[in-house]
Protein backbone atom coordinates (compact mmCIF):
# COMPACT_ATOMS: atom_id res chain seq x y z
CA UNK A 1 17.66 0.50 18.62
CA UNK A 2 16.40 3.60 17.51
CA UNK A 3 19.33 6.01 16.73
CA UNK A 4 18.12 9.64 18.46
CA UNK A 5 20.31 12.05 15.84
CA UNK A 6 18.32 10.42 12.74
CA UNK A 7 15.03 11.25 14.32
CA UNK A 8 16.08 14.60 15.19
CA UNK A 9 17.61 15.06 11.89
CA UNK A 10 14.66 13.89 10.22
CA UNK A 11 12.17 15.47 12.11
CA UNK A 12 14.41 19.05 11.81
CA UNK A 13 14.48 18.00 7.62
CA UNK A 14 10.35 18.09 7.78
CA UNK A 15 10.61 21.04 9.11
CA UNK A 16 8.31 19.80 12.19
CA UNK A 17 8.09 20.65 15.50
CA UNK A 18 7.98 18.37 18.59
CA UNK A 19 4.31 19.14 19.28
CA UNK A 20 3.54 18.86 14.95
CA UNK A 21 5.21 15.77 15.00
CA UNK A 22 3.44 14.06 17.93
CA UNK A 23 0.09 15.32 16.13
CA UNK A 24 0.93 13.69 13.06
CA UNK A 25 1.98 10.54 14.51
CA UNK A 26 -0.82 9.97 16.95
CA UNK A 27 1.99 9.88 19.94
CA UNK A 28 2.65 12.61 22.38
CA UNK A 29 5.16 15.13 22.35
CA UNK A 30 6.54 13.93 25.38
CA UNK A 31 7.45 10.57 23.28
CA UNK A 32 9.31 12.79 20.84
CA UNK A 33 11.00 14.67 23.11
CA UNK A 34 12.48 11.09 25.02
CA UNK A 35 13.38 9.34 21.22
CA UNK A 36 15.12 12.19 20.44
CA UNK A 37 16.93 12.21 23.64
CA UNK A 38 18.06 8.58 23.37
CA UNK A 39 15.78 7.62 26.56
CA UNK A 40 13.73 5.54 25.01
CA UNK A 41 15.82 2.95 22.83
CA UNK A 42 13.18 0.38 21.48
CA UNK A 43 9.82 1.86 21.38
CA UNK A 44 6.57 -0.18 19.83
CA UNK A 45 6.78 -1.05 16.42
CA UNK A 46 3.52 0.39 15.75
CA UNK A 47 4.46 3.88 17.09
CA UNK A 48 8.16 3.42 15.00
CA UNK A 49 5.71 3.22 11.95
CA UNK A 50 3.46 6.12 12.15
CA UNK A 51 6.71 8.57 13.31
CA UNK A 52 8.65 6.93 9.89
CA UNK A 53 5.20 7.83 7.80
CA UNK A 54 4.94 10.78 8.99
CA UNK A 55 8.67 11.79 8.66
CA UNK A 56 8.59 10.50 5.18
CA UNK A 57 11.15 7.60 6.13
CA UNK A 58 11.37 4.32 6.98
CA UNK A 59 11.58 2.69 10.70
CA UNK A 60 14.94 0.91 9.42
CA UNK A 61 15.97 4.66 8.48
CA UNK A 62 15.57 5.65 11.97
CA UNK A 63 16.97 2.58 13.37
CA UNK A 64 20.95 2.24 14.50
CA UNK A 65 21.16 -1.31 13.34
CA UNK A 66 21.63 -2.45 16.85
């Protein structure tokens, strides 16, 4: 599962926005918005991949370990 504080945190550490994010990531804001919110728990791998790259992280970075 995707752990919401670390993509907040990481997102906040890029110095993104929600919208900037979404952009760079090739997913919509509204995506953001729900990860960050815990509402969406296991989203696609591919989308997991393109947030990490363009965070400058890794999906297991973002991940809770559950």
């Amino acid at each position: 599962m995707i752990d919401a504080n670390e993509v907040r945190r990481a997102r906040r550490r890029a110095k993104l926005s929600r919208e900037e994010l979404a952009g760079l990531a090739e997913v919509t804001p509204l995506t953001v918005a729900r990860l960050e919110q815990g509402a969406t728990a296991r989203p696609p791998s591919s989308q997991m991949v393109r947030l990490a790259r363009a965070l400058g992280t890794t999906v297991e970075a973002l991940d809770d370990g559950r």
